[in-house]
PDB file of N, CA and C in Angstrom:
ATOM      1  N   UNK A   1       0.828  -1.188   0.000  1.00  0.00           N
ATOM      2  CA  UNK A   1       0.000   0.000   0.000  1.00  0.00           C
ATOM      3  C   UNK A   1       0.876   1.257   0.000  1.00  0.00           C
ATOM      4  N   UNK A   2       2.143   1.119   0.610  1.00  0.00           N
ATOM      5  CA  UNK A   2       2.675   2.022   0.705  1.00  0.00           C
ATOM      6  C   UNK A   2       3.565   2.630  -0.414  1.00  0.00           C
ATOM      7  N   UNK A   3       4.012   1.773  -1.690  1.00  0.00           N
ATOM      8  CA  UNK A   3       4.244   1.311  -2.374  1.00  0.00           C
ATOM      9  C   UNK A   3       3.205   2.287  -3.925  1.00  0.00           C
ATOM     10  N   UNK A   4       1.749   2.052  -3.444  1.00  0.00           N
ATOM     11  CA  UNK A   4       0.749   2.841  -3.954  1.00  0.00           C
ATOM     12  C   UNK A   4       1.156   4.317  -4.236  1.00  0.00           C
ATOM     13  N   UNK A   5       1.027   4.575  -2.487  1.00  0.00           N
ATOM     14  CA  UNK A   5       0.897   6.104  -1.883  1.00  0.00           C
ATOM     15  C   UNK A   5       2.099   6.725  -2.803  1.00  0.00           C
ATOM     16  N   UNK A   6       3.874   6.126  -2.306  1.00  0.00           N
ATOM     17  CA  UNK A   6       4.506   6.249  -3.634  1.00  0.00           C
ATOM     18  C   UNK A   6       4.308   6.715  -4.965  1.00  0.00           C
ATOM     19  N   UNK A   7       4.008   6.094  -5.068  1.00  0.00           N
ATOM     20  CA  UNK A   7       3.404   6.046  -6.479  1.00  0.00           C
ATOM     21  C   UNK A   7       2.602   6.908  -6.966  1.00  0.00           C
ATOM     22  N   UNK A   8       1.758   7.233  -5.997  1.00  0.00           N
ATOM     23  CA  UNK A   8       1.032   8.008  -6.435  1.00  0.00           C
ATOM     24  C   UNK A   8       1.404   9.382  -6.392  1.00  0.00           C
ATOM     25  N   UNK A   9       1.796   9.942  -5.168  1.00  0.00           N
ATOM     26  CA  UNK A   9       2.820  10.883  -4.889  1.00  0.00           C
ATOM     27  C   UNK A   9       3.800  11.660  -5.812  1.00  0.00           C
ATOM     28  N   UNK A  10       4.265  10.446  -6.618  1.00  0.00           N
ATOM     29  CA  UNK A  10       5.102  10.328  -7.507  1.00  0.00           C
ATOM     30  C   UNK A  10       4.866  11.176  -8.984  1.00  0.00           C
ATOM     31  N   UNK A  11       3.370  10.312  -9.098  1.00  0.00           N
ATOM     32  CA  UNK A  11       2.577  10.981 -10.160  1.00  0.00           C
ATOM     33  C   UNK A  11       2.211  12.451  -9.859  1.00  0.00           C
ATOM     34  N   UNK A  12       1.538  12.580  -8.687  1.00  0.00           N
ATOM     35  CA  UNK A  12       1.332  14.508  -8.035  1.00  0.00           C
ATOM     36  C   UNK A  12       2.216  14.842  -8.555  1.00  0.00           C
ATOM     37  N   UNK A  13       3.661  14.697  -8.116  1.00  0.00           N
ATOM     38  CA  UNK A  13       4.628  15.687  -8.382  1.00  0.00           C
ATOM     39  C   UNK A  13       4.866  15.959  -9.802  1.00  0.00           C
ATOM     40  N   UNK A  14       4.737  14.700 -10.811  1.00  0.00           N
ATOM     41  CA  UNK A  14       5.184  15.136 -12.205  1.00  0.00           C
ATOM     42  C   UNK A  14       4.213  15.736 -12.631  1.00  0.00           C
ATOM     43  N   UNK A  15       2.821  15.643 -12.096  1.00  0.00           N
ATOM     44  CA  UNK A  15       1.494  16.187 -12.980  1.00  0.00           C
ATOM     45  C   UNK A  15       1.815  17.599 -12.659  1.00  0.00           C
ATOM     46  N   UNK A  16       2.241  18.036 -11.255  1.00  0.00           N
ATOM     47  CA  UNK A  16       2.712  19.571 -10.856  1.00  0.00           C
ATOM     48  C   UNK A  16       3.659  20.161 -11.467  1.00  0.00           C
ATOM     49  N   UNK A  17       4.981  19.405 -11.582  1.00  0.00           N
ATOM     50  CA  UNK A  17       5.827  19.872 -12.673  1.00  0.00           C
ATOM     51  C   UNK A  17       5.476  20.113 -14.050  1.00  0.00           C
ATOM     52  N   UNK A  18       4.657  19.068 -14.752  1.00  0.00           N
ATOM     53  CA  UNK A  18       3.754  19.478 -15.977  1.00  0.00           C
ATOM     54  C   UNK A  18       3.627  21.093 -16.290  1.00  0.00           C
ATOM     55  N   UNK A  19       2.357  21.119 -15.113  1.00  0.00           N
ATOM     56  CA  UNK A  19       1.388  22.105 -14.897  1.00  0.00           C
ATOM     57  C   UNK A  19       2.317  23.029 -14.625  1.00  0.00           C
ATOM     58  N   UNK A  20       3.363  23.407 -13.996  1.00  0.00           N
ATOM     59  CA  UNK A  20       4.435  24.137 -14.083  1.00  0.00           C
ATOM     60  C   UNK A  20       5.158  24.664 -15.361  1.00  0.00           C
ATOM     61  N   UNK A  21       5.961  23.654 -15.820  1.00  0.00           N
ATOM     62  CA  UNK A  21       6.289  24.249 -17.118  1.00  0.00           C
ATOM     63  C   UNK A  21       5.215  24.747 -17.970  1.00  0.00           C
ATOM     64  N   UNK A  22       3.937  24.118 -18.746  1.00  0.00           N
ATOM     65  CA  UNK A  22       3.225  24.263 -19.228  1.00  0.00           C
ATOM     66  C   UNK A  22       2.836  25.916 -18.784  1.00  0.00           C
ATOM     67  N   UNK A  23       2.834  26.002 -17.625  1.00  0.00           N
ATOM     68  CA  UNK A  23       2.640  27.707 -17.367  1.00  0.00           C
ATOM     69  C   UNK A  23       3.456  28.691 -17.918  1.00  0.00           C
ATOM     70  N   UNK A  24       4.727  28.014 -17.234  1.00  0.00           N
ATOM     71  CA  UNK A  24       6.339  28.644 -18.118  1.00  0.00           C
ATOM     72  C   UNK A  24       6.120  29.203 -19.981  1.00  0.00           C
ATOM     73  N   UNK A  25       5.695  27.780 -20.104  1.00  0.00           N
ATOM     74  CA  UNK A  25       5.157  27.675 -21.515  1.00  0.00           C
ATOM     75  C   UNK A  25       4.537  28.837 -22.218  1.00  0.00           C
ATOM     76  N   UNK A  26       3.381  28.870 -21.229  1.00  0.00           N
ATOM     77  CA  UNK A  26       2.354  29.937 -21.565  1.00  0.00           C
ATOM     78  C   UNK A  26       2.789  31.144 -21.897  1.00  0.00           C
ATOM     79  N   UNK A  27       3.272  31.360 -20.908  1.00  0.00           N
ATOM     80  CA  UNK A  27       4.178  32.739 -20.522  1.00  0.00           C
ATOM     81  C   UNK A  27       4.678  33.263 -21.633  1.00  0.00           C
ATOM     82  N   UNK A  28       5.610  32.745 -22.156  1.00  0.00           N
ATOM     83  CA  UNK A  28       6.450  32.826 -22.579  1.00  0.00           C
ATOM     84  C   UNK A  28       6.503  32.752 -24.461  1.00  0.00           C
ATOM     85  N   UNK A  29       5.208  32.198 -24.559  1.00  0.00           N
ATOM     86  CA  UNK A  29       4.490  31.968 -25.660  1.00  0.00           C
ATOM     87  C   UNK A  29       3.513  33.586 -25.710  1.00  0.00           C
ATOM     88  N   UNK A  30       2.894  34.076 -24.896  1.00  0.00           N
ATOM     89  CA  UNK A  30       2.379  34.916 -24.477  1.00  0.00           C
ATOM     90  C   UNK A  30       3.463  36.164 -25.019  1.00  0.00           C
ATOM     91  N   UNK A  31       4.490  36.008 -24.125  1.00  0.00           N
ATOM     92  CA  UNK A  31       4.919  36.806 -24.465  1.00  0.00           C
ATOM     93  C   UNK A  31       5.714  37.337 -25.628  1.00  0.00           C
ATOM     94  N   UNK A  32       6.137  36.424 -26.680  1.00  0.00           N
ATOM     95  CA  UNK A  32       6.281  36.040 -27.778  1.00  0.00           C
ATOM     96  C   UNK A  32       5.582  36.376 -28.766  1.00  0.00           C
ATOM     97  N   UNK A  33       4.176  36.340 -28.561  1.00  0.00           N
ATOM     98  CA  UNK A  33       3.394  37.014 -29.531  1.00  0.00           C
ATOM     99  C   UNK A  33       2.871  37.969 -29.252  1.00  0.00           C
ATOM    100  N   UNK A  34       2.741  38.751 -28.163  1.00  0.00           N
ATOM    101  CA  UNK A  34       2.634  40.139 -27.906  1.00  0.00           C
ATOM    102  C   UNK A  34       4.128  41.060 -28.781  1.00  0.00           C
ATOM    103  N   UNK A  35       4.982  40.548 -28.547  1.00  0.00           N
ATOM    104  CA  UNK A  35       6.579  41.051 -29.306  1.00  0.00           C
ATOM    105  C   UNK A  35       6.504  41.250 -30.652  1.00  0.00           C
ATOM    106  N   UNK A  36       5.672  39.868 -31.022  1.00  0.00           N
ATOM    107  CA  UNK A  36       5.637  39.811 -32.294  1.00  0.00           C
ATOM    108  C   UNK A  36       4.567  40.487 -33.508  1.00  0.00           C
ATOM    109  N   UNK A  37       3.091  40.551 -32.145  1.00  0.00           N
ATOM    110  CA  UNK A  37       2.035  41.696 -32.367  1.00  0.00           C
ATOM    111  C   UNK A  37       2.600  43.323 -32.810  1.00  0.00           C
ATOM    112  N   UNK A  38       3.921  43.260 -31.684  1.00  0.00           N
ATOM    113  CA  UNK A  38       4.225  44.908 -31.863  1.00  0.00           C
ATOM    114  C   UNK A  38       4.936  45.427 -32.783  1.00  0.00           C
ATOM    115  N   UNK A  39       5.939  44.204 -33.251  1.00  0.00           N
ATOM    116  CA  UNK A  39       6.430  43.961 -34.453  1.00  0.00           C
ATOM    117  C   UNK A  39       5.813  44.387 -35.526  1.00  0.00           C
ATOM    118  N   UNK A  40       4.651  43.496 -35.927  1.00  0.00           N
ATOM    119  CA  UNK A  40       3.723  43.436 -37.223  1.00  0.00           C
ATOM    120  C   UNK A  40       3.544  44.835 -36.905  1.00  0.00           C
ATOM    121  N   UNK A  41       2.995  45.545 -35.829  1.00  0.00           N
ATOM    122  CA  UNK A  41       2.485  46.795 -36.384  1.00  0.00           C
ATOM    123  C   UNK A  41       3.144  47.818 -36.499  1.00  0.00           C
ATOM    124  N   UNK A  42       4.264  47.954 -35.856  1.00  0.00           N
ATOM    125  CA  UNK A  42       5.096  48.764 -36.195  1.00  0.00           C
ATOM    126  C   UNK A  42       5.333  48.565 -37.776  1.00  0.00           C
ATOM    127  N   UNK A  43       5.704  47.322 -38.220  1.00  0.00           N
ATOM    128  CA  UNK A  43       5.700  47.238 -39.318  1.00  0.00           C
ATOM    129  C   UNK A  43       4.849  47.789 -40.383  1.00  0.00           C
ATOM    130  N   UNK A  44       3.723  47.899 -39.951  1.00  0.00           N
ATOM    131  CA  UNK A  44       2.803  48.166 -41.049  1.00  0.00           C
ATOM    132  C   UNK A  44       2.516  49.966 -41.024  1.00  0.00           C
ATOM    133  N   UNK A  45       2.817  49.868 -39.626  1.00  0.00           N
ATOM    134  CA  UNK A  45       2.383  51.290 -39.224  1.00  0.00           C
ATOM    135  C   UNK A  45       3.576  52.425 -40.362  1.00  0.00           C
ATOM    136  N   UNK A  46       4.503  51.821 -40.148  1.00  0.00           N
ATOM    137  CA  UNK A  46       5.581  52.290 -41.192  1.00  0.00           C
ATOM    138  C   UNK A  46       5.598  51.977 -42.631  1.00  0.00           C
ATOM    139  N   UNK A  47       5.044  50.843 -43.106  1.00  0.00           N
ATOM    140  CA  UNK A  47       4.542  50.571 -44.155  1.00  0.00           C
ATOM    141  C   UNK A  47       3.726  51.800 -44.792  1.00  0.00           C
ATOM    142  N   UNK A  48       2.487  51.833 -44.320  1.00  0.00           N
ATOM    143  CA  UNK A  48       1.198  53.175 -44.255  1.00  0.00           C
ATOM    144  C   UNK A  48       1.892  54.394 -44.186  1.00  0.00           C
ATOM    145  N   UNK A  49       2.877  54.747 -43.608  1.00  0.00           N
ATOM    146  CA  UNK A  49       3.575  55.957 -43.372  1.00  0.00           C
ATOM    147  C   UNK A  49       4.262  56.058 -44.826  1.00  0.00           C
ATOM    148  N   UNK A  50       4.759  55.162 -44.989  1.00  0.00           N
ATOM    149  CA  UNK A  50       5.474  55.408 -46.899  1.00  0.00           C
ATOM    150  C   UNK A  50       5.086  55.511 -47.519  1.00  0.00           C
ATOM    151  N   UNK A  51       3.628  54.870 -47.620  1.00  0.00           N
ATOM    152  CA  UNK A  51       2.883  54.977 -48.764  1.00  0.00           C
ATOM    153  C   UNK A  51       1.880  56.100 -48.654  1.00  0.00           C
ATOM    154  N   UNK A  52       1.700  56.443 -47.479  1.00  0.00           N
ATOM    155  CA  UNK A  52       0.934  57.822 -47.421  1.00  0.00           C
ATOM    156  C   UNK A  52       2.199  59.214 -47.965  1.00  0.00           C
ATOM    157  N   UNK A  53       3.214  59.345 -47.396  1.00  0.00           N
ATOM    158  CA  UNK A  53       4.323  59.985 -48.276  1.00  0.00           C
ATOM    159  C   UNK A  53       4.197  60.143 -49.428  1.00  0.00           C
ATOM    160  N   UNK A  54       4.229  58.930 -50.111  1.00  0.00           N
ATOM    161  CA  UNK A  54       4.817  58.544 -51.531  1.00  0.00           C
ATOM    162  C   UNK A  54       3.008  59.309 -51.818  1.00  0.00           C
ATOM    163  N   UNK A  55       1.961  59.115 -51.648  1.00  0.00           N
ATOM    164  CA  UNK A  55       0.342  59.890 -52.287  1.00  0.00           C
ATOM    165  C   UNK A  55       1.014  61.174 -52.239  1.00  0.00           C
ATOM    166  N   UNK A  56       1.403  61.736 -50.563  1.00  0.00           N
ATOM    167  CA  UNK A  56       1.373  63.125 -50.667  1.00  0.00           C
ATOM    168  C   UNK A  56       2.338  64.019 -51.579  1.00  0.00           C
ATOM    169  N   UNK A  57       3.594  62.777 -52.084  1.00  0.00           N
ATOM    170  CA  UNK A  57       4.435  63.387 -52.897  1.00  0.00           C
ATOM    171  C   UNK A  57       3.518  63.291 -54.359  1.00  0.00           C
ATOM    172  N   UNK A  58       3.016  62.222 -54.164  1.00  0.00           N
ATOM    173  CA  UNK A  58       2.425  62.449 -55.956  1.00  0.00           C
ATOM    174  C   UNK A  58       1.305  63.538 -55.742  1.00  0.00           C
ATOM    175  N   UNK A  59       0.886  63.886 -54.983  1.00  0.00           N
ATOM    176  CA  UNK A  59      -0.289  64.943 -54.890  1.00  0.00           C
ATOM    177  C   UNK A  59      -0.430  66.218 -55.271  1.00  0.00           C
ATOM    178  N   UNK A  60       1.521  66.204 -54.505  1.00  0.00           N
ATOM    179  CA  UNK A  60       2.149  68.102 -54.210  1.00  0.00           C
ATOM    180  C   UNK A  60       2.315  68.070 -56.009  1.00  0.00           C
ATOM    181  N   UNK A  61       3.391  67.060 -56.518  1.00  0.00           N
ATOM    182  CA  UNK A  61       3.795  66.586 -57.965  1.00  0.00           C
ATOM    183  C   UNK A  61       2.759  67.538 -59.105  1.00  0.00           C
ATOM    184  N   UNK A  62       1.218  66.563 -58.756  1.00  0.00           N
ATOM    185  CA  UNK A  62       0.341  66.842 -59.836  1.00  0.00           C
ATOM    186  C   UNK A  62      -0.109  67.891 -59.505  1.00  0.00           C
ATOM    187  N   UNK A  63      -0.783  68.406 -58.309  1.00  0.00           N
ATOM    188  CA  UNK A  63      -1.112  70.349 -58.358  1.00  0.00           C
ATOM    189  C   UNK A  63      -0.157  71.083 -58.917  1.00  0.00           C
ATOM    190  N   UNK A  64       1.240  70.610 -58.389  1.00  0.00           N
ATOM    191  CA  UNK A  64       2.068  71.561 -59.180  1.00  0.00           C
ATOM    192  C   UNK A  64       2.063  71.821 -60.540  1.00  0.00           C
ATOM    193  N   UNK A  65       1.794  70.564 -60.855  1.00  0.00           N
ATOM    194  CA  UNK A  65       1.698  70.495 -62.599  1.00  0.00           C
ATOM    195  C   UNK A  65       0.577  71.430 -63.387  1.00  0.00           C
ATOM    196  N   UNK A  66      -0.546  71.172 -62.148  1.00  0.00           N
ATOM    197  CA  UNK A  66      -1.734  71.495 -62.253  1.00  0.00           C
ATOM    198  C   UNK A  66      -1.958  72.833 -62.783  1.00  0.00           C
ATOM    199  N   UNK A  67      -1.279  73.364 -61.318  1.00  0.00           N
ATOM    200  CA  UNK A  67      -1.091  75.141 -61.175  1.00  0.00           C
ATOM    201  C   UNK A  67       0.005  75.974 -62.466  1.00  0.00           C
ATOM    202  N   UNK A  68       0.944  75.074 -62.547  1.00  0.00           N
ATOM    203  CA  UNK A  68       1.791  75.193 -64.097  1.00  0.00           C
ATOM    204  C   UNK A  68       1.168  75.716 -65.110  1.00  0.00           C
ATOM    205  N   UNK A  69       0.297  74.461 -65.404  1.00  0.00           N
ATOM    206  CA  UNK A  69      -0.729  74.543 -66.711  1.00  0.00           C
ATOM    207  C   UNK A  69      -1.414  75.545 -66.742  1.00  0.00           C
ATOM    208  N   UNK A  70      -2.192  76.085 -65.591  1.00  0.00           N
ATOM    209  CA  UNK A  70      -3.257  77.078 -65.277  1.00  0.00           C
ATOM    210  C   UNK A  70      -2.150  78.169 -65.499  1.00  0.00           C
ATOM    211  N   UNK A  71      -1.685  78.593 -65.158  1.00  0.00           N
ATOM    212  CA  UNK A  71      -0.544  79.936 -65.212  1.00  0.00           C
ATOM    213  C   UNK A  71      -0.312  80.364 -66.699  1.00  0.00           C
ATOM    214  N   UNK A  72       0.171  78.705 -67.362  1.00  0.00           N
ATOM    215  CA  UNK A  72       0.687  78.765 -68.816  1.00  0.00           C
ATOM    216  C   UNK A  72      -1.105  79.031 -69.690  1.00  0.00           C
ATOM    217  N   UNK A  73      -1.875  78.496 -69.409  1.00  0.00           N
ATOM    218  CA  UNK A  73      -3.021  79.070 -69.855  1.00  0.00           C
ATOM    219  C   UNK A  73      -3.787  80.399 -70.000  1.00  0.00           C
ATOM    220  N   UNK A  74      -3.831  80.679 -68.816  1.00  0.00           N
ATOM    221  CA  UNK A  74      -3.950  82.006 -68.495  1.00  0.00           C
ATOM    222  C   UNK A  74      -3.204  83.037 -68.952  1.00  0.00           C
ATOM    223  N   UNK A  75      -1.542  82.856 -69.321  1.00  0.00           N
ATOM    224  CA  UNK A  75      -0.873  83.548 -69.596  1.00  0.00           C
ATOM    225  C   UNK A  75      -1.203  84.002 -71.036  1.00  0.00           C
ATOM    226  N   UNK A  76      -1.272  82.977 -71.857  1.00  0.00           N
ATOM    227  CA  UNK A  76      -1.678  82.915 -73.564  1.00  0.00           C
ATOM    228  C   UNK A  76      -3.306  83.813 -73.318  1.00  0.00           C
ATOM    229  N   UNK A  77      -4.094  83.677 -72.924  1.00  0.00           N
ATOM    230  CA  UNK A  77      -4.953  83.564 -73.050  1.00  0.00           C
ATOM    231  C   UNK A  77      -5.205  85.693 -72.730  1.00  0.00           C
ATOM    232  N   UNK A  78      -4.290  86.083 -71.880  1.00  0.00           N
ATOM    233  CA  UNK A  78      -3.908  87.557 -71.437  1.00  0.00           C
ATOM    234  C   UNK A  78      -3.493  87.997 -72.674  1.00  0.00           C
ATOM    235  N   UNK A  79      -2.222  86.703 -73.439  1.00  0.00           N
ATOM    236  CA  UNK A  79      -1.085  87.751 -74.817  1.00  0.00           C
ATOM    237  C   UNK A  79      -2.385  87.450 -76.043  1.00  0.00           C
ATOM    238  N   UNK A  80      -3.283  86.787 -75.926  1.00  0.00           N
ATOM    239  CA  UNK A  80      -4.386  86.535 -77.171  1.00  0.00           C
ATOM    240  C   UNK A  80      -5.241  87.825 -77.094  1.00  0.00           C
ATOM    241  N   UNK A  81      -5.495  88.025 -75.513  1.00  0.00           N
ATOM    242  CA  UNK A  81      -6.728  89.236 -74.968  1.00  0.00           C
ATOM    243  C   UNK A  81      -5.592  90.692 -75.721  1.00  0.00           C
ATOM    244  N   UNK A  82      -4.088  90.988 -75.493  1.00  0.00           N
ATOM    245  CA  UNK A  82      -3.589  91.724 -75.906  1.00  0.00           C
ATOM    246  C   UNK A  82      -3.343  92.009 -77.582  1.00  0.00           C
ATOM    247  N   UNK A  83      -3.160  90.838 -77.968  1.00  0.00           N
ATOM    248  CA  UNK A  83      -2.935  90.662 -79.509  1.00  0.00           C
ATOM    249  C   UNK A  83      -3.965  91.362 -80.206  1.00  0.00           C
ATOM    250  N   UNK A  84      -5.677  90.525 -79.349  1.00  0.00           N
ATOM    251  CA  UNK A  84      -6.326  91.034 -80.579  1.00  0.00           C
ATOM    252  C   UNK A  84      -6.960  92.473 -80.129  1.00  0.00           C
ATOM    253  N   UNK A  85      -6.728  92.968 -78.672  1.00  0.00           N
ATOM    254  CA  UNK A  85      -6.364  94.499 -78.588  1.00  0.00           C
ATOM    255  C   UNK A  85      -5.527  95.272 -79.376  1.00  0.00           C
ATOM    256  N   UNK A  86      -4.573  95.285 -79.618  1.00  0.00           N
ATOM    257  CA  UNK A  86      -3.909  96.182 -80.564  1.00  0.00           C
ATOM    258  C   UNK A  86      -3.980  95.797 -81.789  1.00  0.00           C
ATOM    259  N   UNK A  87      -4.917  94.805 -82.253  1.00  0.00           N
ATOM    260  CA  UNK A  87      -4.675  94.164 -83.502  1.00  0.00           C
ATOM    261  C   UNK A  87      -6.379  95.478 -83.922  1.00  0.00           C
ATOM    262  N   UNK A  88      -7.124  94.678 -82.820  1.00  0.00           N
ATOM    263  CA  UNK A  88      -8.278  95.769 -83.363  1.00  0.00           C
ATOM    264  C   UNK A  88      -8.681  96.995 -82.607  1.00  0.00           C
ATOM    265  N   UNK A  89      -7.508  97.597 -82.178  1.00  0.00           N
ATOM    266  CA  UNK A  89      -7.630  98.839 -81.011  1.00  0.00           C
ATOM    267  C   UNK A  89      -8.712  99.648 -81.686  1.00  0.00           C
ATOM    268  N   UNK A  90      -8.801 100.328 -82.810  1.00  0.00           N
ATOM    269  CA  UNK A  90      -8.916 101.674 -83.853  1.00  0.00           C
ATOM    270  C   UNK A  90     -10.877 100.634 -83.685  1.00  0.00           C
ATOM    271  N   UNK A  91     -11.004  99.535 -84.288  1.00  0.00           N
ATOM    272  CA  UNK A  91     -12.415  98.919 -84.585  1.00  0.00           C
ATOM    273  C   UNK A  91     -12.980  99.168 -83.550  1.00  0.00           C
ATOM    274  N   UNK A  92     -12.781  98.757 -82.116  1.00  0.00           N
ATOM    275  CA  UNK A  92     -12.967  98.564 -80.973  1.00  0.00           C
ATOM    276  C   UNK A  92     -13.872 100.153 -80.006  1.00  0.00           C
ATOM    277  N   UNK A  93     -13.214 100.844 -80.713  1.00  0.00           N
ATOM    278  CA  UNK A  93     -12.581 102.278 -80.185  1.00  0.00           C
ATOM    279  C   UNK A  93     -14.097 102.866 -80.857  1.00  0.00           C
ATOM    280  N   UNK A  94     -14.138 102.930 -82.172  1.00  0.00           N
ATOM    281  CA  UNK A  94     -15.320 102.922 -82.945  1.00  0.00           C
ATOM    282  C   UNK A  94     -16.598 102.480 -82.496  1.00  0.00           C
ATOM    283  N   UNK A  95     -16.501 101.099 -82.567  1.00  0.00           N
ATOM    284  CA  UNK A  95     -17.914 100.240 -82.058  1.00  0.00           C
ATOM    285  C   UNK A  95     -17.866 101.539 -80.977  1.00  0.00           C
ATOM    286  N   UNK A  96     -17.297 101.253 -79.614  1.00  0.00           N
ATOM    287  CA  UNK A  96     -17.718 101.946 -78.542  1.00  0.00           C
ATOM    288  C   UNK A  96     -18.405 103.025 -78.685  1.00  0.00           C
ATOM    289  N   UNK A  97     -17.783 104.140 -79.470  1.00  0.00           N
ATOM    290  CA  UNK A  97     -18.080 105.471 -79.721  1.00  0.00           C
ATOM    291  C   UNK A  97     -19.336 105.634 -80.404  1.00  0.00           C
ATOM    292  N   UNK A  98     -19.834 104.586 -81.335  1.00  0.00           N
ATOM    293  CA  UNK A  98     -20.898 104.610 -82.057  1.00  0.00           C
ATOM    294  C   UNK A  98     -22.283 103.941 -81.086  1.00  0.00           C
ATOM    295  N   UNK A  99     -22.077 103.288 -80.598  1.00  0.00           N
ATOM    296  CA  UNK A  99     -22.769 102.688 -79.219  1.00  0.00           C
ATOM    297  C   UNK A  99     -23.179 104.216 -78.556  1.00  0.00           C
ATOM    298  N   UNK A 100     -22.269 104.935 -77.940  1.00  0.00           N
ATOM    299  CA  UNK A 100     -21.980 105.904 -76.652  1.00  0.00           C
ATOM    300  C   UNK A 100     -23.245 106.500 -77.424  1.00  0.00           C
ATOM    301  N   UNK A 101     -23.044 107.223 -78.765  1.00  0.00           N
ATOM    302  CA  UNK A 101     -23.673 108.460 -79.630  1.00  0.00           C
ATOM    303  C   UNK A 101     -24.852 107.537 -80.132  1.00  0.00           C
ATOM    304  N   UNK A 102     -25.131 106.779 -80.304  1.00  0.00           N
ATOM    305  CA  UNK A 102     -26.443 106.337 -80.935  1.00  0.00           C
ATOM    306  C   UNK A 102     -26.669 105.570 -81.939  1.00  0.00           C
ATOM    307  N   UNK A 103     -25.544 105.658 -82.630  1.00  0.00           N
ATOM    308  CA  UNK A 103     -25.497 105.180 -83.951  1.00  0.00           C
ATOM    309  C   UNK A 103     -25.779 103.601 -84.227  1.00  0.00           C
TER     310      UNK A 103
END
Protein backbone atom coordinates (compact mmCIF):
# COMPACT_ATOMS: atom_id res chain seq x y z
CA UNK A 1 0.00 0.00 0.00
CA UNK A 2 2.67 2.02 0.71
CA UNK A 3 4.24 1.31 -2.37
CA UNK A 4 0.75 2.84 -3.95
CA UNK A 5 0.90 6.10 -1.88
CA UNK A 6 4.51 6.25 -3.63
CA UNK A 7 3.40 6.05 -6.48
CA UNK A 8 1.03 8.01 -6.44
CA UNK A 9 2.82 10.88 -4.89
CA UNK A 10 5.10 10.33 -7.51
CA UNK A 11 2.58 10.98 -10.16
CA UNK A 12 1.33 14.51 -8.03
CA UNK A 13 4.63 15.69 -8.38
CA UNK A 14 5.18 15.14 -12.20
CA UNK A 15 1.49 16.19 -12.98
CA UNK A 16 2.71 19.57 -10.86
CA UNK A 17 5.83 19.87 -12.67
CA UNK A 18 3.75 19.48 -15.98
CA UNK A 19 1.39 22.11 -14.90
CA UNK A 20 4.44 24.14 -14.08
CA UNK A 21 6.29 24.25 -17.12
CA UNK A 22 3.22 24.26 -19.23
CA UNK A 23 2.64 27.71 -17.37
CA UNK A 24 6.34 28.64 -18.12
CA UNK A 25 5.16 27.67 -21.52
CA UNK A 26 2.35 29.94 -21.56
CA UNK A 27 4.18 32.74 -20.52
CA UNK A 28 6.45 32.83 -22.58
CA UNK A 29 4.49 31.97 -25.66
CA UNK A 30 2.38 34.92 -24.48
CA UNK A 31 4.92 36.81 -24.47
CA UNK A 32 6.28 36.04 -27.78
CA UNK A 33 3.39 37.01 -29.53
CA UNK A 34 2.63 40.14 -27.91
CA UNK A 35 6.58 41.05 -29.31
CA UNK A 36 5.64 39.81 -32.29
CA UNK A 37 2.03 41.70 -32.37
CA UNK A 38 4.22 44.91 -31.86
CA UNK A 39 6.43 43.96 -34.45
CA UNK A 40 3.72 43.44 -37.22
CA UNK A 41 2.48 46.79 -36.38
CA UNK A 42 5.10 48.76 -36.19
CA UNK A 43 5.70 47.24 -39.32
CA UNK A 44 2.80 48.17 -41.05
CA UNK A 45 2.38 51.29 -39.22
CA UNK A 46 5.58 52.29 -41.19
CA UNK A 47 4.54 50.57 -44.15
CA UNK A 48 1.20 53.17 -44.26
CA UNK A 49 3.58 55.96 -43.37
CA UNK A 50 5.47 55.41 -46.90
CA UNK A 51 2.88 54.98 -48.76
CA UNK A 52 0.93 57.82 -47.42
CA UNK A 53 4.32 59.98 -48.28
CA UNK A 54 4.82 58.54 -51.53
CA UNK A 55 0.34 59.89 -52.29
CA UNK A 56 1.37 63.12 -50.67
CA UNK A 57 4.44 63.39 -52.90
CA UNK A 58 2.43 62.45 -55.96
CA UNK A 59 -0.29 64.94 -54.89
CA UNK A 60 2.15 68.10 -54.21
CA UNK A 61 3.79 66.59 -57.96
CA UNK A 62 0.34 66.84 -59.84
CA UNK A 63 -1.11 70.35 -58.36
CA UNK A 64 2.07 71.56 -59.18
CA UNK A 65 1.70 70.50 -62.60
CA UNK A 66 -1.73 71.50 -62.25
CA UNK A 67 -1.09 75.14 -61.17
CA UNK A 68 1.79 75.19 -64.10
CA UNK A 69 -0.73 74.54 -66.71
CA UNK A 70 -3.26 77.08 -65.28
CA UNK A 71 -0.54 79.94 -65.21
CA UNK A 72 0.69 78.76 -68.82
CA UNK A 73 -3.02 79.07 -69.86
CA UNK A 74 -3.95 82.01 -68.49
CA UNK A 75 -0.87 83.55 -69.60
CA UNK A 76 -1.68 82.92 -73.56
CA UNK A 77 -4.95 83.56 -73.05
CA UNK A 78 -3.91 87.56 -71.44
CA UNK A 79 -1.08 87.75 -74.82
CA UNK A 80 -4.39 86.54 -77.17
CA UNK A 81 -6.73 89.24 -74.97
CA UNK A 82 -3.59 91.72 -75.91
CA UNK A 83 -2.93 90.66 -79.51
CA UNK A 84 -6.33 91.03 -80.58
CA UNK A 85 -6.36 94.50 -78.59
CA UNK A 86 -3.91 96.18 -80.56
CA UNK A 87 -4.67 94.16 -83.50
CA UNK A 88 -8.28 95.77 -83.36
CA UNK A 89 -7.63 98.84 -81.01
CA UNK A 90 -8.92 101.67 -83.85
CA UNK A 91 -12.42 98.92 -84.58
CA UNK A 92 -12.97 98.56 -80.97
CA UNK A 93 -12.58 102.28 -80.18
CA UNK A 94 -15.32 102.92 -82.95
CA UNK A 95 -17.91 100.24 -82.06
CA UNK A 96 -17.72 101.95 -78.54
CA UNK A 97 -18.08 105.47 -79.72
CA UNK A 98 -20.90 104.61 -82.06
CA UNK A 99 -22.77 102.69 -79.22
CA UNK A 100 -21.98 105.90 -76.65
CA UNK A 101 -23.67 108.46 -79.63
CA UNK A 102 -26.44 106.34 -80.94
CA UNK A 103 -25.50 105.18 -83.95
Amino acid sequence: MEKVLNLLDEIEKKANAILAHTSVEKTALHDKLTKDMEKLDKEMEAKTNRQLDELRKKMDLEITNEKQHLIESCNKQLEELEVNYHKNHDKLVDEVFNKVIGE
